[in-house]
N, C-alpha and C. Protein backbone atom coordinates (compact mmCIF):
# COMPACT_ATOMS: atom_id res chain seq x y z
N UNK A 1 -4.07 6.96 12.34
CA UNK A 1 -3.47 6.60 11.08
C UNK A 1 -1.97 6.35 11.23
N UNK A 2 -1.46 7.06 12.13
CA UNK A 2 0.45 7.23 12.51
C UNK A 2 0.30 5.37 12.25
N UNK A 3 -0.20 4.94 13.71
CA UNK A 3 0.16 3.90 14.27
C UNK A 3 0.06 2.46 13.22
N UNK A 4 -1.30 2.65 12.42
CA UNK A 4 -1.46 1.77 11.10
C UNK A 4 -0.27 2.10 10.22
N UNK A 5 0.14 3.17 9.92
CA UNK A 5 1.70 2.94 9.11
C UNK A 5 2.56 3.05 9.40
N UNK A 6 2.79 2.98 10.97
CA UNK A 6 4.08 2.26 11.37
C UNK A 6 3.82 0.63 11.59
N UNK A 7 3.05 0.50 11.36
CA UNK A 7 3.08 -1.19 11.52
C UNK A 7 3.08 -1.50 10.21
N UNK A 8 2.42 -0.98 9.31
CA UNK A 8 3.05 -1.43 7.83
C UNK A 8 3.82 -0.75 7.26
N UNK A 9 4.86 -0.09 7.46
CA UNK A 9 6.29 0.33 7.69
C UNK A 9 7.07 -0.89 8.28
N UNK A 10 7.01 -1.37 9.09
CA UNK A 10 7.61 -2.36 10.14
C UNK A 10 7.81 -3.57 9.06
N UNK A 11 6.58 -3.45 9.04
CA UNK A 11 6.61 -5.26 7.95
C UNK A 11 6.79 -5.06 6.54
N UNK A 12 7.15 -4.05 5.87
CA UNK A 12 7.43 -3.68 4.06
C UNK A 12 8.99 -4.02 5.01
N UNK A 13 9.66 -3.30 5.56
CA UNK A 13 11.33 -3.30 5.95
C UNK A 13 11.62 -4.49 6.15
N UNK A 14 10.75 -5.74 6.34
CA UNK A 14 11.21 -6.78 6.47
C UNK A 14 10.72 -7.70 5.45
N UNK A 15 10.77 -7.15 4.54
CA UNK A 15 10.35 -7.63 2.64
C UNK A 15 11.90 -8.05 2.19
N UNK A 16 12.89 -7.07 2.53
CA UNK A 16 14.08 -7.96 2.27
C UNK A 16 15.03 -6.28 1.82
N UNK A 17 16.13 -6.16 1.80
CA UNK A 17 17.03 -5.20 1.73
C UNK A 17 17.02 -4.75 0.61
N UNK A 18 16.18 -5.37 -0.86
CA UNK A 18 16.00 -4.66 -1.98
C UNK A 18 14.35 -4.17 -1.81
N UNK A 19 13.67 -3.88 -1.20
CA UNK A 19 12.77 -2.84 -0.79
C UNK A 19 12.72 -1.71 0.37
N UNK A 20 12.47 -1.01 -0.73
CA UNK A 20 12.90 0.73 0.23
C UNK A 20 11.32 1.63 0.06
N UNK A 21 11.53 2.45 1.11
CA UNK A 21 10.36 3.10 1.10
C UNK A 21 10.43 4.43 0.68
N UNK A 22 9.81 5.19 0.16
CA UNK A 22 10.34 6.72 -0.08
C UNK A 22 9.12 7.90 -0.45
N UNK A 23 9.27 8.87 0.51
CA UNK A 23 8.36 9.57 0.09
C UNK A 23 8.37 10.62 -0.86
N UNK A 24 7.32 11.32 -1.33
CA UNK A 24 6.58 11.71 -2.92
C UNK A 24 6.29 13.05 -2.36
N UNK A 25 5.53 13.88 -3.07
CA UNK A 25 5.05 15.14 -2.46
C UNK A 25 3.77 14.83 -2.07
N UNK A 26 2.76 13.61 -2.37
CA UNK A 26 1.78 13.50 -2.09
C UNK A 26 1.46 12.20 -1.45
N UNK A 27 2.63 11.14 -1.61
CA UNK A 27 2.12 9.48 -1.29
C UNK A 27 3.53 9.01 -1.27
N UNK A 28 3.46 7.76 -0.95
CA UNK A 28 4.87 7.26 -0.43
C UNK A 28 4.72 5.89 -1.03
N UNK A 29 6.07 5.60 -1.98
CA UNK A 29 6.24 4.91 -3.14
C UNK A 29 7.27 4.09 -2.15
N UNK A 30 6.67 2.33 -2.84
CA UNK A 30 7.45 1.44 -2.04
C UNK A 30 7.59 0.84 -3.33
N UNK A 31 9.00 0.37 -3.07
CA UNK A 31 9.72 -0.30 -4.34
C UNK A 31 10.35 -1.56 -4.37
N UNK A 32 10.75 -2.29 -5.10
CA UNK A 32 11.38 -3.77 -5.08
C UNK A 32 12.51 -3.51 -5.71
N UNK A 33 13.80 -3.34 -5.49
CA UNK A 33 14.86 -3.17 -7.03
C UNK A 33 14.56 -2.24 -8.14
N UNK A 34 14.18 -1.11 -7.06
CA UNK A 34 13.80 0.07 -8.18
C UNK A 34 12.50 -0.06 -8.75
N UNK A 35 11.58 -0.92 -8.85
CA UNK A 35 10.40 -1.04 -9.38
C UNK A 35 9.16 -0.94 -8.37
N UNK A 36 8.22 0.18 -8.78
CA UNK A 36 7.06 0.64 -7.93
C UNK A 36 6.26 -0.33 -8.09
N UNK A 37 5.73 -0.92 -6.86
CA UNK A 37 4.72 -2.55 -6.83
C UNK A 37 3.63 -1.39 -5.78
N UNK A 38 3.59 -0.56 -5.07
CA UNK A 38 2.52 -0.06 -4.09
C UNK A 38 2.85 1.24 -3.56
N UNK A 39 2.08 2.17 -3.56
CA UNK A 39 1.89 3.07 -3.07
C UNK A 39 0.87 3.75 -1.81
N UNK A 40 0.97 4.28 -0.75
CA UNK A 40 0.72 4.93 0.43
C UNK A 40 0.63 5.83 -0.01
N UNK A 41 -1.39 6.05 0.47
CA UNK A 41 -1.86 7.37 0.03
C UNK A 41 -2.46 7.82 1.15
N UNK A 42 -2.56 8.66 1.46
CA UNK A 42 -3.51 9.61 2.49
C UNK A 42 -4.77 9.30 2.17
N UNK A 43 -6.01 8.98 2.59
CA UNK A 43 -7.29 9.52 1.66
C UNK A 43 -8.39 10.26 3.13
N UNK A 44 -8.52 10.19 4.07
CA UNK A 44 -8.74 10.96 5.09
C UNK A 44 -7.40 11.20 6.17
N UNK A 45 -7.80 11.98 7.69
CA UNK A 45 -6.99 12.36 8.21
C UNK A 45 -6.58 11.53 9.12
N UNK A 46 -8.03 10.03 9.09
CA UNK A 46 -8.15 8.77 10.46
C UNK A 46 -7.37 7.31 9.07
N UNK A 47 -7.23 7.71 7.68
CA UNK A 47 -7.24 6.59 7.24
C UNK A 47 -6.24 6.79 6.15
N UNK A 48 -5.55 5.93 5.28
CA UNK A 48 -4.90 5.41 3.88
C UNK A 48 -4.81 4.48 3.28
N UNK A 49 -4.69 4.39 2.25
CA UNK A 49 -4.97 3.70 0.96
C UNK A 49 -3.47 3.27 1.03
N UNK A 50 -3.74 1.76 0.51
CA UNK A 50 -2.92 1.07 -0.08
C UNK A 50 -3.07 0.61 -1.77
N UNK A 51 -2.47 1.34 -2.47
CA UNK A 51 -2.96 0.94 -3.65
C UNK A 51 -1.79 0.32 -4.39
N UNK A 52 -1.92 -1.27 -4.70
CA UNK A 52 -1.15 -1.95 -5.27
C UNK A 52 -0.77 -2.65 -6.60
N UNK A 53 -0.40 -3.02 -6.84
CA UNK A 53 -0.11 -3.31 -8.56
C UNK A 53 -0.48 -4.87 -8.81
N UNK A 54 -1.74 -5.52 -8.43
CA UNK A 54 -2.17 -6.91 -8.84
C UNK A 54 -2.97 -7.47 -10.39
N UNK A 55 -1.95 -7.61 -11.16
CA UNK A 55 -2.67 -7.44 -12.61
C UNK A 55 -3.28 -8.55 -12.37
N UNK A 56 -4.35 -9.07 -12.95
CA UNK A 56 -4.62 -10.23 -13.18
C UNK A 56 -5.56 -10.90 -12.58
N UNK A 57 -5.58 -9.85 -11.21
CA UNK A 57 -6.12 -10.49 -9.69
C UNK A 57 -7.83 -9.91 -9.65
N UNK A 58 -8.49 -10.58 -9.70
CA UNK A 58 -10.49 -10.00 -9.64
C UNK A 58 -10.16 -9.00 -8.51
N UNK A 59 -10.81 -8.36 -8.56
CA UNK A 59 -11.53 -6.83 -7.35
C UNK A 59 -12.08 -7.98 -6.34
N UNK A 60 -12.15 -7.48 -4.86
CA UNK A 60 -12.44 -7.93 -3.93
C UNK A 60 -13.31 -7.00 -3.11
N UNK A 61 -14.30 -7.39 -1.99
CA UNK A 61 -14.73 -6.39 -1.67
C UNK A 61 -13.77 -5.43 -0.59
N UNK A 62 -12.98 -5.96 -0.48
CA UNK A 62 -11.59 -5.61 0.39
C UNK A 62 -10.61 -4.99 -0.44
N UNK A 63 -10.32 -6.10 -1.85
CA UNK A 63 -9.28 -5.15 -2.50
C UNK A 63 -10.12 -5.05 -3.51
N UNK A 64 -10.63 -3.60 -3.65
CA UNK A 64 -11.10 -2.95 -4.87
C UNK A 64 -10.46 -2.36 -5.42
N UNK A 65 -11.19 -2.09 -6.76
CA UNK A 65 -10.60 -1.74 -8.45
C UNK A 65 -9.72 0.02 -8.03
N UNK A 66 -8.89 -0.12 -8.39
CA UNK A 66 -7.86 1.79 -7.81
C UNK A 66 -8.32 3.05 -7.84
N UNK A 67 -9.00 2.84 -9.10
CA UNK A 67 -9.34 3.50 -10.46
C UNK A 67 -8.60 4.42 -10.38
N UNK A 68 -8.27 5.27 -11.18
CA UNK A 68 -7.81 6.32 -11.74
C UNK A 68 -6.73 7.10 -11.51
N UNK A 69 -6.25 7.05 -10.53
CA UNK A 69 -5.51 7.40 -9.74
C UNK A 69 -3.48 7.91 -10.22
N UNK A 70 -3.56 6.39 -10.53
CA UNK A 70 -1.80 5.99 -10.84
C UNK A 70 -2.31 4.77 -11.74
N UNK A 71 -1.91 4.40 -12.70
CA UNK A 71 -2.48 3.55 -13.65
C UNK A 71 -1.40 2.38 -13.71
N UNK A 72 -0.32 2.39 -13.01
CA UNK A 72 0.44 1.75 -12.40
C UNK A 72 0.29 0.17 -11.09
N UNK A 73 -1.06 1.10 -11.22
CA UNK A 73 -1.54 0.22 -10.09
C UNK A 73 -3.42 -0.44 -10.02
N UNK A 74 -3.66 -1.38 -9.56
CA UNK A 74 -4.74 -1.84 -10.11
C UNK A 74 -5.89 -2.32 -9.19
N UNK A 75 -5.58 -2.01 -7.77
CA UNK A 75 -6.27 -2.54 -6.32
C UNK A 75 -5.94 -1.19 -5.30
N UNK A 76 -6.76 -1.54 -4.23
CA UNK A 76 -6.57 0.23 -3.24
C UNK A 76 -7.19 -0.69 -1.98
N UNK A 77 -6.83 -1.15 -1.00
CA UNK A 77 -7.14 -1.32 0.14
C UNK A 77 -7.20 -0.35 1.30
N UNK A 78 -8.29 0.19 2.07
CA UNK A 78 -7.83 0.96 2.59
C UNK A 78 -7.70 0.68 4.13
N UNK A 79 -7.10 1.69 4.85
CA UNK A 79 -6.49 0.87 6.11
C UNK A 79 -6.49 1.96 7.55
N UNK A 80 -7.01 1.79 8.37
CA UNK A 80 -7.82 2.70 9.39
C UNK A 80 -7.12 2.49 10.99
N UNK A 81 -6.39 1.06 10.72
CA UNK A 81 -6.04 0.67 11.82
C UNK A 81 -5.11 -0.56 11.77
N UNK A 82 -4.34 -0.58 13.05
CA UNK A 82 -2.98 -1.25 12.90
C UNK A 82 -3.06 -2.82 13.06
N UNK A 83 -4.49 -2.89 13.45
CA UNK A 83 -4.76 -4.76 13.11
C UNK A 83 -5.53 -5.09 11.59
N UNK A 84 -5.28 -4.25 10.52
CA UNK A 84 -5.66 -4.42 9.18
C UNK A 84 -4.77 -4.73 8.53
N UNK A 85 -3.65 -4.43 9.18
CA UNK A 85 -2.18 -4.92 8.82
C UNK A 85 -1.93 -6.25 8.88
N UNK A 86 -3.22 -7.11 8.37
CA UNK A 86 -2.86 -8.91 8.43
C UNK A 86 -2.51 -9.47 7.51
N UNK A 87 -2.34 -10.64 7.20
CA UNK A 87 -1.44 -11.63 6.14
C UNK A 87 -2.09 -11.56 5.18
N UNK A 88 -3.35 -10.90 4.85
CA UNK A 88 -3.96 -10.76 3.78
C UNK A 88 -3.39 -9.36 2.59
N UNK A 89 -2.94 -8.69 3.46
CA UNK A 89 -2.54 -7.40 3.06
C UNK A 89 -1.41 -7.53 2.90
N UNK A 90 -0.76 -7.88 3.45
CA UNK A 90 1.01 -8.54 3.73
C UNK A 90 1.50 -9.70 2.05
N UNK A 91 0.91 -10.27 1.74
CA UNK A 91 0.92 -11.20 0.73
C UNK A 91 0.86 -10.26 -0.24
C-alpha cells in the first residue's frame, strides 16, 4: 500500500502549488485552494480508497457510488497497487 501512495502522492504534488496534502486522524484530505475535492482512506492493510467529489458523474464499475462515508464526496476508487495510479484516476 506504502508504494501505491507514494506514487499518488508524487502525481497530486504535481497538480500545481495550490494543492496540498494533509493528514486527518483517520484519512488524508487533499485540497485545491483550501477546498476538499478527495480524500485517502485506509480500507485494508494491502489497500485504499480514493474517494472523490464527482457530482454529476454515473458510478462506474471502477468508480463506484462512496456511500456514506463523507457526504462531501460521491465516488471511492480503490487502489492496491502503484500501476492503478493511471490517467484514469489522475483526471
Amino acid at each position: 500500500m506504502a508504494k501505491a501512495y507514494d506514487a499518488l502522492a508524487a502525481n497530486i504534488n504535481k497538480f500545481g502549488a495550490d494543492v496540498t496534502i494533509s493528514a486527518n486522524r483517520s484519512y488524508i484530505n487533499v485540497q485545491r485552494s483550501g477546498k476538499k475535492f478527495a480524500i485517502l482512506e485506509p480500507s485494508t492493510a494491502d489497500c485504499f480508497d480514493i474517494r472523490i467529489k464527482l457530482k454529476g458523474v454515473t458510478p462506474t464499475e471502477r468508480f463506484e457510488t462512496a456511500g456514506t462515508m463523507n457526504t462531501m464526496v460521491t465516488h471511492r476508487v480503490s487502489i492496491s497497487d502503484p500501476k492503478q495510479i493511471d490517467d484514469e484516476v489522475l483526471s
